[in-house]
N, C-alpha and C. Protein backbone atom coordinates (compact mmCIF):
# COMPACT_ATOMS: atom_id res chain seq x y z
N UNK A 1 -56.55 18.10 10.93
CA UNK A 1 -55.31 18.45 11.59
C UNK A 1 -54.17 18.41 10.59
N UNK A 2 -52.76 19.37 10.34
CA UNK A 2 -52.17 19.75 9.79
C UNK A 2 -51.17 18.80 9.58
N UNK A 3 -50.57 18.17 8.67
CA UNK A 3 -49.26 16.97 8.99
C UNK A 3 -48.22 17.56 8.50
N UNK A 4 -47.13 17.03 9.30
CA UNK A 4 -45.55 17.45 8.78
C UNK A 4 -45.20 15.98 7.66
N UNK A 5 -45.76 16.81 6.12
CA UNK A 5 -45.13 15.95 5.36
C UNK A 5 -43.87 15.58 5.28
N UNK A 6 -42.92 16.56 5.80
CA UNK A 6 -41.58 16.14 5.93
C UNK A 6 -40.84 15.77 7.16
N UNK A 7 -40.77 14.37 6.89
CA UNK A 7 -40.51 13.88 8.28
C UNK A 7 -39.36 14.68 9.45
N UNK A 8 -38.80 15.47 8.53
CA UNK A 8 -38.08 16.45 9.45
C UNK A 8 -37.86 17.89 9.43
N UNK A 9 -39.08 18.48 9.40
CA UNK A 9 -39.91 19.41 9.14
C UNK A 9 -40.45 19.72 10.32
N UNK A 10 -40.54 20.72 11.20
CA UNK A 10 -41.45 20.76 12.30
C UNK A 10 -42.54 21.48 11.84
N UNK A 11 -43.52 20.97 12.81
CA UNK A 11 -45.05 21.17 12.25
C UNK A 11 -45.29 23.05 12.52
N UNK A 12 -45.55 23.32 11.07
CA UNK A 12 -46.03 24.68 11.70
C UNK A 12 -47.04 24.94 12.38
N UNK A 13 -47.01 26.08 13.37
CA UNK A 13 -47.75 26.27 14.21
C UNK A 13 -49.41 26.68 13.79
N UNK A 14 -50.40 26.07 14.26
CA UNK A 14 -51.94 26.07 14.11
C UNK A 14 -52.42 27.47 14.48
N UNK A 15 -51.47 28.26 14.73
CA UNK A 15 -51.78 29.74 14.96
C UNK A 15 -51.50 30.65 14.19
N UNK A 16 -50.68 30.03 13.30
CA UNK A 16 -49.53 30.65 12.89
C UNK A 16 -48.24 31.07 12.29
N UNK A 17 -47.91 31.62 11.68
CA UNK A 17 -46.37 32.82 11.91
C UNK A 17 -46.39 33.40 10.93
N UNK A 18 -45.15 34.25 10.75
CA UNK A 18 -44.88 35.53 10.04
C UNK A 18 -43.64 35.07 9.38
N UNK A 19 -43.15 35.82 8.62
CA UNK A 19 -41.67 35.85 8.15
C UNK A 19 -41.58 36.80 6.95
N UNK A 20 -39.98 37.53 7.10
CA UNK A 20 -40.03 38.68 6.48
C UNK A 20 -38.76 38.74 5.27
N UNK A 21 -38.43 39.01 4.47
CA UNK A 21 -37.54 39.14 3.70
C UNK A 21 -37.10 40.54 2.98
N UNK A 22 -35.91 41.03 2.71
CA UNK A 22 -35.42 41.69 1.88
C UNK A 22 -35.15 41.10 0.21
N UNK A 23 -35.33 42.23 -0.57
CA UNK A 23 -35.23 41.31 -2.02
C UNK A 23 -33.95 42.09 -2.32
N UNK A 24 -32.89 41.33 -2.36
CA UNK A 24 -31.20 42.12 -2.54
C UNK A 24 -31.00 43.30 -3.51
N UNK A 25 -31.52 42.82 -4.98
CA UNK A 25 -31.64 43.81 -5.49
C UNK A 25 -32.70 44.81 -5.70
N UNK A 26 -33.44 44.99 -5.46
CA UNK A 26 -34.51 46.13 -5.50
C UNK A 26 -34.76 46.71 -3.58
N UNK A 27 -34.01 45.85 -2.54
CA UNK A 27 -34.07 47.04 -1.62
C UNK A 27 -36.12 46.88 -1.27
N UNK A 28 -37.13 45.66 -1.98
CA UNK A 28 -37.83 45.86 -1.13
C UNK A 28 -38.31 44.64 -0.15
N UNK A 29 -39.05 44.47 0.18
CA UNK A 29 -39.40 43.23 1.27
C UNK A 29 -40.50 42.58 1.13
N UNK A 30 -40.73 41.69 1.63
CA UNK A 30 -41.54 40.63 1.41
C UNK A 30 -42.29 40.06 2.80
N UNK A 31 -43.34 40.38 3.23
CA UNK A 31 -43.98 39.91 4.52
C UNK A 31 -45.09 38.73 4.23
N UNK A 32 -44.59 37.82 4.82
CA UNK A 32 -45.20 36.81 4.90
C UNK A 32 -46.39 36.24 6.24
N UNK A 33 -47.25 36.21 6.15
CA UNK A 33 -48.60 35.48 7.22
C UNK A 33 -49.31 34.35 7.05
N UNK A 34 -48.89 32.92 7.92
CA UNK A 34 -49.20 31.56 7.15
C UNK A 34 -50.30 31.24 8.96
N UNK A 35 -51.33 30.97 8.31
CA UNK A 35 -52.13 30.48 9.12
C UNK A 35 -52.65 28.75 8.53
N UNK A 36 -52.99 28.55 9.54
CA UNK A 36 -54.30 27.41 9.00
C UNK A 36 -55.44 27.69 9.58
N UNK A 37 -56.37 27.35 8.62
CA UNK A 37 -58.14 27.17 8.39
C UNK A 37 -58.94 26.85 7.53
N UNK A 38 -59.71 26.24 8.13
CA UNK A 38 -60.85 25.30 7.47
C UNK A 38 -59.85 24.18 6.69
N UNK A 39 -59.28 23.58 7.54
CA UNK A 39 -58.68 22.50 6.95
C UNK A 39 -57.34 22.71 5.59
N UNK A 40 -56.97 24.19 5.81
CA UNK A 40 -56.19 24.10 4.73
C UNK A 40 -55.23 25.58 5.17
N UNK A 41 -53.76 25.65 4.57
CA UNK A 41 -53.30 26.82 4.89
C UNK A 41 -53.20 27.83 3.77
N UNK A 42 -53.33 28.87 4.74
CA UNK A 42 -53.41 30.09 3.43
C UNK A 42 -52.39 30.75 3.88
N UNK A 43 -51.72 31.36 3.18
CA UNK A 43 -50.46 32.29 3.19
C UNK A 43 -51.21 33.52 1.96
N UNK A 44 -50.53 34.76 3.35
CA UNK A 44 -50.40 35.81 2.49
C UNK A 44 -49.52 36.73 2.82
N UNK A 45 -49.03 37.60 1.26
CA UNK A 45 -47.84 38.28 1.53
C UNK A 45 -48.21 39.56 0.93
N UNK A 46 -47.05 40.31 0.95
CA UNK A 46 -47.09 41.79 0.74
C UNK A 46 -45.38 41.79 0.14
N UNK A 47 -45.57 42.55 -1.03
CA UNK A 47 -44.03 42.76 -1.19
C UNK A 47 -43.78 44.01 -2.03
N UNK A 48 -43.30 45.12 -0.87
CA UNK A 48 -42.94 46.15 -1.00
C UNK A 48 -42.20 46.40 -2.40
N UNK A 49 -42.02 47.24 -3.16
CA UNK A 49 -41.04 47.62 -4.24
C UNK A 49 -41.47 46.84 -5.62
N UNK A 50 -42.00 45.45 -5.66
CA UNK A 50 -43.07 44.82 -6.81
C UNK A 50 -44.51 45.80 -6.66
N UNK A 51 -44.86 46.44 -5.10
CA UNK A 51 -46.49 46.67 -5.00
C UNK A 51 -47.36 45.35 -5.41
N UNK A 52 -46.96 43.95 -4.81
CA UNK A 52 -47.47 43.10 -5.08
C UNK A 52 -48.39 42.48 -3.80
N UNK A 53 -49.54 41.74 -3.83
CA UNK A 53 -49.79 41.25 -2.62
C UNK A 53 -50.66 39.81 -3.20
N UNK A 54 -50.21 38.91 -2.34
CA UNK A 54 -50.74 37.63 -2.65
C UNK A 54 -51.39 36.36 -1.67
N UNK A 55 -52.27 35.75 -2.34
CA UNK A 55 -52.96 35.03 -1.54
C UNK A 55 -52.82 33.56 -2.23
N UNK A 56 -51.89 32.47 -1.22
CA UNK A 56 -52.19 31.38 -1.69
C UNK A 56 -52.76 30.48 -0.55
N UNK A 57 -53.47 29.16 -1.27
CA UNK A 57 -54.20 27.90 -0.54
C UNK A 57 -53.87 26.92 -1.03
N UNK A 58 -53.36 26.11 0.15
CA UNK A 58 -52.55 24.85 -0.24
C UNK A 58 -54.19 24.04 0.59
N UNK A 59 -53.63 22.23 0.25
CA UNK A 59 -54.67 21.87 1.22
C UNK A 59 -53.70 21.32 2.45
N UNK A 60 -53.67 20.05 3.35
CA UNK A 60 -53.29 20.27 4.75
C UNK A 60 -51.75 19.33 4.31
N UNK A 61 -51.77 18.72 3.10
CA UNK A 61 -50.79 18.67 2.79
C UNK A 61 -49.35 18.97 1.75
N UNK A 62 -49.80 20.30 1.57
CA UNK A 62 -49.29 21.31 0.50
C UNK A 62 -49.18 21.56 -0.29
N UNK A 63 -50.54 20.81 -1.00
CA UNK A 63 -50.65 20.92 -3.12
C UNK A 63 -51.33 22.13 -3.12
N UNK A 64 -51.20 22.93 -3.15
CA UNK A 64 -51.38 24.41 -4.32
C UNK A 64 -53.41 24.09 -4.77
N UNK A 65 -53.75 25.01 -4.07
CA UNK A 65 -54.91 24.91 -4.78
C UNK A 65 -55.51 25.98 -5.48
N UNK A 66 -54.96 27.14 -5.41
CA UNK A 66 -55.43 28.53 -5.65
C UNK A 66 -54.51 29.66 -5.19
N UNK A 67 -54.44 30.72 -6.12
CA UNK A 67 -53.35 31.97 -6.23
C UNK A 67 -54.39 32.88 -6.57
N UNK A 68 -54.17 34.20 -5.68
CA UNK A 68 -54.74 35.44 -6.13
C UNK A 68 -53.50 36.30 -6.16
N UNK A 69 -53.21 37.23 -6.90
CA UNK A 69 -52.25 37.94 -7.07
C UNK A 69 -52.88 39.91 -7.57
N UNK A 70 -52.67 40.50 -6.26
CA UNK A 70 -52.96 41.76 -6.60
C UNK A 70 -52.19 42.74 -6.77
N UNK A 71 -52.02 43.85 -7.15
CA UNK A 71 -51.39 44.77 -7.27
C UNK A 71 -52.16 46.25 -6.73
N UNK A 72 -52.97 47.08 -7.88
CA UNK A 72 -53.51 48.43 -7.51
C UNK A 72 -55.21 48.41 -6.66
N UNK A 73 -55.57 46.97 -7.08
CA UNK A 73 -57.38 47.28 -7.64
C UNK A 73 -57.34 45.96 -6.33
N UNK A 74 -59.13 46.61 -5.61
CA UNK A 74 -59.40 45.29 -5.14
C UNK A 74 -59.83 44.19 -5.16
N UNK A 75 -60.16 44.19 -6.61
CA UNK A 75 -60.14 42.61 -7.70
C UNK A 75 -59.12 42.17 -7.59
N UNK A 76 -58.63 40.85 -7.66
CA UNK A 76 -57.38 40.37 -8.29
C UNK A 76 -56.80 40.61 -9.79
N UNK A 77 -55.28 41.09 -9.70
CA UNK A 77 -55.01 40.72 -11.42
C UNK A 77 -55.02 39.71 -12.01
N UNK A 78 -54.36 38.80 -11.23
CA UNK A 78 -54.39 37.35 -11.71
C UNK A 78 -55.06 36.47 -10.24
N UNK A 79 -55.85 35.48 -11.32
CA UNK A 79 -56.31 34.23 -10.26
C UNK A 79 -56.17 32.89 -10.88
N UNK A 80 -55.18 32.14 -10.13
CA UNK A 80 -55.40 31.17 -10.81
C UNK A 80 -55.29 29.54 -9.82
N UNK A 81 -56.35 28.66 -10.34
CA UNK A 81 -56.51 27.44 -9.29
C UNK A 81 -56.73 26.16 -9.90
N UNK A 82 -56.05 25.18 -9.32
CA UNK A 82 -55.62 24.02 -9.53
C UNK A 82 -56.50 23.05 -9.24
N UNK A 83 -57.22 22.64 -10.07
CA UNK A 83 -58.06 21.00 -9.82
C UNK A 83 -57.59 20.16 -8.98
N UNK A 84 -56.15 19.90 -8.48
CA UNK A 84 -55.20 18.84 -8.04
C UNK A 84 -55.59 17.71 -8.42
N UNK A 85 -55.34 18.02 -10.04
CA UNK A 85 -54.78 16.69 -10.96
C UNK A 85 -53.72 17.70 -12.03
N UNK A 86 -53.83 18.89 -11.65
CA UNK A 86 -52.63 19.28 -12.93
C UNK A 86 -53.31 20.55 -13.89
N UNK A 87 -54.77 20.32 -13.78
CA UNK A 87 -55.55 21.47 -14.44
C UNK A 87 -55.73 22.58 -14.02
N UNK A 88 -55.29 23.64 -14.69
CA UNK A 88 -55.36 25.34 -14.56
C UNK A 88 -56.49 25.81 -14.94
N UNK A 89 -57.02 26.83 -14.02
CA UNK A 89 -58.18 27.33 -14.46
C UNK A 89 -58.12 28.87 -14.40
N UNK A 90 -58.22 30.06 -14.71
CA UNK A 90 -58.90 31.64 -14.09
C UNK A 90 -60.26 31.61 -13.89
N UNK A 91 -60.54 32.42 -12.83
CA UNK A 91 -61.74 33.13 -12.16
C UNK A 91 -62.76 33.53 -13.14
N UNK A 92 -62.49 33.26 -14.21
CA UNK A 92 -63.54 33.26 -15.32
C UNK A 92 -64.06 32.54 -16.06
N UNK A 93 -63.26 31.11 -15.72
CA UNK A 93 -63.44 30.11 -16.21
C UNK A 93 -62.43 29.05 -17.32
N UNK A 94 -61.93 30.58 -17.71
CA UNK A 94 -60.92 29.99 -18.76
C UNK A 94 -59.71 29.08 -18.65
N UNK A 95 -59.77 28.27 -19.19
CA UNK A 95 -58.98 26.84 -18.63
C UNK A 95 -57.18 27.15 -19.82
N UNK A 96 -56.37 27.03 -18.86
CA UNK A 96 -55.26 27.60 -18.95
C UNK A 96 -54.12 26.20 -19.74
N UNK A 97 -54.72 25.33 -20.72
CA UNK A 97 -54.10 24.26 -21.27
C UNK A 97 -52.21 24.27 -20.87
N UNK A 98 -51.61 25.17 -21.65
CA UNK A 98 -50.50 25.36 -21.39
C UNK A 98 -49.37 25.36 -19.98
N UNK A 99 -50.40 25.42 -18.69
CA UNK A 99 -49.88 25.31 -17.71
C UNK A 99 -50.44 23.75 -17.19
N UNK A 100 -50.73 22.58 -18.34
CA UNK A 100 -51.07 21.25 -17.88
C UNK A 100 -50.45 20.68 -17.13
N UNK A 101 -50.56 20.26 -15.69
CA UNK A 101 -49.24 19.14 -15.44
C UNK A 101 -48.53 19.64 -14.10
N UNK A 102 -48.67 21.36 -14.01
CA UNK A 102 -47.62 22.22 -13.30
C UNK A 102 -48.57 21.41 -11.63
N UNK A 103 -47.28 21.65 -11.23
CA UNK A 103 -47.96 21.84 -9.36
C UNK A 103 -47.97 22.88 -8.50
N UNK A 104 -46.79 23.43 -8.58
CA UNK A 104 -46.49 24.66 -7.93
C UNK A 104 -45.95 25.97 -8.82
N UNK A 105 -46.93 27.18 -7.94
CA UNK A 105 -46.40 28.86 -8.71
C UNK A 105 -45.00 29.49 -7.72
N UNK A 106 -44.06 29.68 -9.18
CA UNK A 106 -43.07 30.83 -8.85
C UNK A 106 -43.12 32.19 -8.85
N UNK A 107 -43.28 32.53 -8.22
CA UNK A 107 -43.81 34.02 -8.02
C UNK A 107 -42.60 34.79 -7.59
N UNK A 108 -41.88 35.19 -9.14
CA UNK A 108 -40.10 35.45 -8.79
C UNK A 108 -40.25 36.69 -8.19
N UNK A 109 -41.09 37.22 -7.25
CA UNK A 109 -40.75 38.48 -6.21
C UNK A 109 -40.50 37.57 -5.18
N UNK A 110 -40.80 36.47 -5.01
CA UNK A 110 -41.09 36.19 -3.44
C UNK A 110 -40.44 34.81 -3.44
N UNK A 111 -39.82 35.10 -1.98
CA UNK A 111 -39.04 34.10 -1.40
C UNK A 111 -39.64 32.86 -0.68
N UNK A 112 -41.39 32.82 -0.50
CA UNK A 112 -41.89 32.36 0.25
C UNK A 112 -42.20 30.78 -0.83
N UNK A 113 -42.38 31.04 -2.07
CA UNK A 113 -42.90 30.14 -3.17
C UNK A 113 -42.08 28.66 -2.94
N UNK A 114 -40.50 28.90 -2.33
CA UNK A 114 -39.87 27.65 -2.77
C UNK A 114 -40.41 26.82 -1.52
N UNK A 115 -41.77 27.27 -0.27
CA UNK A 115 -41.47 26.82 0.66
C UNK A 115 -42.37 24.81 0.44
N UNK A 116 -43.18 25.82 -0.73
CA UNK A 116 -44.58 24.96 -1.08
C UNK A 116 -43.76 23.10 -1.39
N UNK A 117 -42.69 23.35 -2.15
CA UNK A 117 -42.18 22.27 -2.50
C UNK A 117 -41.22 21.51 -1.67
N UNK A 118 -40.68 22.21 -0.89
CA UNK A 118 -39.37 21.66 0.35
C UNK A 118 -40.63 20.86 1.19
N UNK A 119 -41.72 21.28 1.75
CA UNK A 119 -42.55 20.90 2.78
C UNK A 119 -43.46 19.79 1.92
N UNK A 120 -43.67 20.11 0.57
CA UNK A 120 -44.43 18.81 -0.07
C UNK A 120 -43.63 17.29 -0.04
N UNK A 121 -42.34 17.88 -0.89
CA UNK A 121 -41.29 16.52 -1.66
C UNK A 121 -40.91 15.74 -0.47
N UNK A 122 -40.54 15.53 0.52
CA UNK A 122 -40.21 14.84 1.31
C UNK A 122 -38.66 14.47 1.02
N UNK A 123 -37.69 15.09 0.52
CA UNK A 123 -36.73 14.35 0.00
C UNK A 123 -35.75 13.88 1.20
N UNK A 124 -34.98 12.76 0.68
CA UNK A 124 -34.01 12.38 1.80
C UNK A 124 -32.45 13.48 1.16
N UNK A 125 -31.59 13.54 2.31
CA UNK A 125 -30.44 14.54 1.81
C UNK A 125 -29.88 13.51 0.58
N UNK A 126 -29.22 14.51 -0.69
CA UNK A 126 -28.75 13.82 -1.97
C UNK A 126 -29.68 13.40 -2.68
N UNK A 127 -31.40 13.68 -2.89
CA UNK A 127 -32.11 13.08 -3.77
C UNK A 127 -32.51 14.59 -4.42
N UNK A 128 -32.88 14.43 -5.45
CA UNK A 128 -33.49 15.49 -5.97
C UNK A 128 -34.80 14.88 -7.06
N UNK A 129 -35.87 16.31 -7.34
CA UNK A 129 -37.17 15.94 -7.80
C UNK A 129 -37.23 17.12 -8.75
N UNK A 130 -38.07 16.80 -9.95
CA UNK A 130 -38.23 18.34 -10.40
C UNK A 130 -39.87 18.67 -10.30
N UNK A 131 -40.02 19.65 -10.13
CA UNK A 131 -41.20 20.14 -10.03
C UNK A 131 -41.66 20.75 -11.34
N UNK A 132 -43.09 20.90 -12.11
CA UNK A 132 -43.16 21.55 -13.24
C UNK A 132 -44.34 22.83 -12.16
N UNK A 133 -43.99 23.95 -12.35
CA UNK A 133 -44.07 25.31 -12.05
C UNK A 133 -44.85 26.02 -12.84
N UNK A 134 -45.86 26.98 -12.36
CA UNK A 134 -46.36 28.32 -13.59
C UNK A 134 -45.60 29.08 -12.69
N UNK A 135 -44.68 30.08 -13.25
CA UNK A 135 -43.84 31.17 -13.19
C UNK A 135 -44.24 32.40 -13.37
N UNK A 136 -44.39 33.25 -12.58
CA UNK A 136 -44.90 34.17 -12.61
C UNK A 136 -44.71 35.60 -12.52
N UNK A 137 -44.24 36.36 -13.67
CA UNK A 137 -43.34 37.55 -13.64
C UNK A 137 -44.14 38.94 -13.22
N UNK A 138 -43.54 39.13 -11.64
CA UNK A 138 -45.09 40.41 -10.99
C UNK A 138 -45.00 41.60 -11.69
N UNK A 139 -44.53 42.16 -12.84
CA UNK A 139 -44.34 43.40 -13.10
C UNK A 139 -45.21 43.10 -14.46
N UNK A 140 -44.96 41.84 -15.16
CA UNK A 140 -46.14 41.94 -16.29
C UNK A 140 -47.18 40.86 -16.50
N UNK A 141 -47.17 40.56 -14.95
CA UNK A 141 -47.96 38.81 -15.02
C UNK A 141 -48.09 38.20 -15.81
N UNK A 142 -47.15 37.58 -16.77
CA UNK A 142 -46.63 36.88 -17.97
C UNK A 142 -46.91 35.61 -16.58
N UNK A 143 -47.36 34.77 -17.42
CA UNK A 143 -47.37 33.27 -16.99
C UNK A 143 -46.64 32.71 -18.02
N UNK A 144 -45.79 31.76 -17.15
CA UNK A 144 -45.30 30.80 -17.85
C UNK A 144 -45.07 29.40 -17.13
N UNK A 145 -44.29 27.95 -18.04
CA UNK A 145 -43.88 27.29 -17.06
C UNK A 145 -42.50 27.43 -16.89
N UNK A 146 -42.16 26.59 -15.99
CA UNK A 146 -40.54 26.40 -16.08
C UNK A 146 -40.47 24.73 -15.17
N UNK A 147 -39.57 24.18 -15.48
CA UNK A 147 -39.49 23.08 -14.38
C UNK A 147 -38.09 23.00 -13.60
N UNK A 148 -38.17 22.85 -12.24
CA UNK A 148 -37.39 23.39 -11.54
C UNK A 148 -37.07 22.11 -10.61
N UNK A 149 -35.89 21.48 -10.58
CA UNK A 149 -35.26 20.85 -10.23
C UNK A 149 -34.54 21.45 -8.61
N UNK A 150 -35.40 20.35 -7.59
CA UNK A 150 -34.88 20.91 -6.09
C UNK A 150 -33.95 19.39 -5.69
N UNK A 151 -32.96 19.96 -5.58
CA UNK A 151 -32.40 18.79 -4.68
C UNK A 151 -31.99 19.31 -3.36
N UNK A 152 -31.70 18.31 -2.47
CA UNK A 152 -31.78 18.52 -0.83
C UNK A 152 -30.14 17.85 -0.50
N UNK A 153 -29.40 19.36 -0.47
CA UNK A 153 -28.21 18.74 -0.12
C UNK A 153 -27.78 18.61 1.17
N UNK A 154 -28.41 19.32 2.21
CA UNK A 154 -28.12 18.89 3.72
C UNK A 154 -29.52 18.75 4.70
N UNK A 155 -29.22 18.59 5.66
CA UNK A 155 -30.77 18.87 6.70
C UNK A 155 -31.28 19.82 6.36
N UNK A 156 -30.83 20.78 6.03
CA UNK A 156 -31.28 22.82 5.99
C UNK A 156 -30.85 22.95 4.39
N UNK A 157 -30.24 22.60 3.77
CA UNK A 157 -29.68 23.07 2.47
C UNK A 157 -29.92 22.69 1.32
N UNK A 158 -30.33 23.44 0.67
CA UNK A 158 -31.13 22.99 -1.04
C UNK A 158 -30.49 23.46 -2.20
N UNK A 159 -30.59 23.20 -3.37
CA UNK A 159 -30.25 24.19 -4.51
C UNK A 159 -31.35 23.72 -5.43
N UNK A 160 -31.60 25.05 -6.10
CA UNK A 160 -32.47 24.66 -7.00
C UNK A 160 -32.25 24.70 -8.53
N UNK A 161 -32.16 24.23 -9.32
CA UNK A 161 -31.98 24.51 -11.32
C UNK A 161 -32.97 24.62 -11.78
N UNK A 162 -33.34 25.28 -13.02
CA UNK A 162 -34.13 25.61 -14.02
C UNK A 162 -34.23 25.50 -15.09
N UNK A 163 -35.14 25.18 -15.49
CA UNK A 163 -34.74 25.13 -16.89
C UNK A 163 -35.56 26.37 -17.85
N UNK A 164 -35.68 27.23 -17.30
CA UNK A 164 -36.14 28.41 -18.33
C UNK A 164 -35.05 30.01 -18.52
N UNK A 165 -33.59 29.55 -18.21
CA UNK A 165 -32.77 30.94 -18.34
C UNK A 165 -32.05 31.73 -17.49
N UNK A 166 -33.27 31.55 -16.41
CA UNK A 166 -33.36 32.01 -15.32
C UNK A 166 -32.03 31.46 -14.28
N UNK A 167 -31.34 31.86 -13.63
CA UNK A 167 -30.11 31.41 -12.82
C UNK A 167 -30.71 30.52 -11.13
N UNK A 168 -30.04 29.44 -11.20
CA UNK A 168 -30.34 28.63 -10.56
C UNK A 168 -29.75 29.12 -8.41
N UNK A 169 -30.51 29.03 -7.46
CA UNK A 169 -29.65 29.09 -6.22
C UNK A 169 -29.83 28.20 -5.21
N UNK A 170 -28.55 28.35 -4.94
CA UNK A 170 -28.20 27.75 -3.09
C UNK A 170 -28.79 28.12 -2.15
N UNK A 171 -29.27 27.71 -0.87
CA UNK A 171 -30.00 28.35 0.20
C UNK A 171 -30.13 27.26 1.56
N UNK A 172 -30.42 27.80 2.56
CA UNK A 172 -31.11 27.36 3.61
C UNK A 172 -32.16 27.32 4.11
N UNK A 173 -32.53 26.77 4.82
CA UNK A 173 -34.24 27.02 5.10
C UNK A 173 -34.43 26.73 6.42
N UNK A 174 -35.20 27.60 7.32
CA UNK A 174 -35.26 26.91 8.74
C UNK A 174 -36.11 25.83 9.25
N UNK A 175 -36.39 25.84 10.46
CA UNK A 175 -37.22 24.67 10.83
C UNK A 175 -38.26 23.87 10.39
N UNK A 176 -38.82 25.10 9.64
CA UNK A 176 -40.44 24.88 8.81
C UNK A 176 -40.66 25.05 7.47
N UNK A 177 -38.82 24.63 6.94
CA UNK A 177 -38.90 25.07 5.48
C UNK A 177 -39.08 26.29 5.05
N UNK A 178 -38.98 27.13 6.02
CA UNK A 178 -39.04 28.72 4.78
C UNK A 178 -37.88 29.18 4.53
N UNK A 179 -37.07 29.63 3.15
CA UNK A 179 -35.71 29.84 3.18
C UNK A 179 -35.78 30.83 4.29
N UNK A 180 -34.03 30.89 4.52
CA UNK A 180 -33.36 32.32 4.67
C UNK A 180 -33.24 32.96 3.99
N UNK A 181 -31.59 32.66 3.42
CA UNK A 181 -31.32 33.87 2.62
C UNK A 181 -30.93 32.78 1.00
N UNK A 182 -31.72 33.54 0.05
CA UNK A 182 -31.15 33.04 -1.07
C UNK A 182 -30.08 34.25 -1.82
N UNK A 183 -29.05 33.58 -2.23
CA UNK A 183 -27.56 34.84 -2.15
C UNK A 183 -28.33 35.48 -3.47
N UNK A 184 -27.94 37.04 -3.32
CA UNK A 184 -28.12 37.34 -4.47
C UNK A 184 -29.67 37.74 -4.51
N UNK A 185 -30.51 37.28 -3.93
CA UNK A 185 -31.86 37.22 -4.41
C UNK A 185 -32.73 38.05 -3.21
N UNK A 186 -32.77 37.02 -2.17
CA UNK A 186 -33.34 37.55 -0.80
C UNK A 186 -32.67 37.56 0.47
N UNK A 187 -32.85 37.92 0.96
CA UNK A 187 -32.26 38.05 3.05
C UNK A 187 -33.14 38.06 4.17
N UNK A 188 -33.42 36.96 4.59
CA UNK A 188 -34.35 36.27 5.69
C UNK A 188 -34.37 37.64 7.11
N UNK A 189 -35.05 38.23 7.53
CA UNK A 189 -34.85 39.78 8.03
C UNK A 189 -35.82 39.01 9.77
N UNK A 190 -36.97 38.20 9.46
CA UNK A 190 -38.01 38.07 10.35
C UNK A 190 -38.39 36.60 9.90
C-alpha cells in the first residue's frame, strides 16, 4: 500500500491521475499518467514539441528506480536505473560511474520531474535539502549531474537553485505535489 511520505501531501489516488502542462517557451505540452502497480508507481508522459515520451518507476516511497526515455524508435534512447544506493546503470549493462550518488532525473522538458523530490524530502516550510540529480537534455540526451537545492517556502510553495548554469525557479504545487505553473518554464493546463 502506497504512503504519503509527506505528511502533508495527500495520498495519490490508487487509480490514478493525469496532469497536463504547457512548456512557455516552445508552445508544447507535457501529459502526464501516474498510476500504481505491483507495489510501485510508474509515471508516464508524452511531451509534444521535444517528441519525447517517458517512463519512470519509483518504489512506494519515491526513490527513482528506473527511466526509459524515447523519442522516434520503439527501443528506448536512453535507459537508465538505480540500484537505490546511488549506482547508475544502462540496459546494457554499462555502469554509469559519473552519475555516483545522484537520486533523482531532471528531465528539463518536463515539469513532472520536480514532483519525485517534493513527495520524497518531507521538508517542514523554511528548510531546504539538495538533491544530487542526472540531468537530462531531451534534444541530445547529454547526461549530466547537477545538484539542486529545493527549499519549501510555504504549504504549496518551493524554489529551487542549481548549481549547473541553469536558472533557478519559484512555483507551486498542488495537493499531491505536482507543480503548477513554473514562471517562465511551464503552465499547469490539466
Amino acid at each position: 500500500m502506497p504512503t504519503s511520505d509527506h505528511h502533508d501531501l495527500s495520498r495519490l489516488p490508487l487509480d490514478g491521475l493525469r496532469a497536463e502542462w504547457i512548456h512557455e517557451p516552445s508552445g508544447g505540452r507535457e501529459t502526464l499518467s501516474l498510476r500504481f502497480e505491483n507495489e510501485a508507481w510508474t509515471a508516464e508522459g508524452l511531451v509534444s514539441g521535444a517528441d519525447i515520451q517517458y517512463v519512470f518507476r519509483f518504489n512506494a516511497s519515491w526513490h527513482l528506480q528506473q527511466m526509459l526515455l524515447f523519442r522516434d524508435m520503439d527501443d528506448p534512447d536512453l535507459w537508465l536505473a538505480n540500484d537505490g544506493r546511488g549506482r547508475w546503470g544502462e540496459v546494457n549493462g554499462a555502469v554509469r560511474r559519473e552519475l555516483g550518488g545522484c537520486t533523482d532525473i531532471d528531465l528539463l522538458c518536463s515539469a513532472f520531474t520536480r514532483t519525485m523530490s517534493i513527495r520524497r524530502l518531507a521538508l517542514e516550510i523554511g528548510q531546504s535539502a539538495d538533491v544530487e540529480s542526472v540531468t537530462v537534455d531531451s534534444e541530445t540526451l547529454a547526461v549530466e549531474r547537477a545538484r539542486l537545492d529545493y527549499t519549501r517556502l510555504g504549504a504549496r510553495n518551493w524554489v529551487v537553485h542549481r548549481d549547473d548554469g541553469r536558472p533557478g525557479h519559484e512555483f507551486e504545487v498542488d495537493d499531491y505535489g505536482l507543480p503548477l505553473d513554473l514562471p517562465g518554464h511551464f503552465r499547469r493546463i490539466a
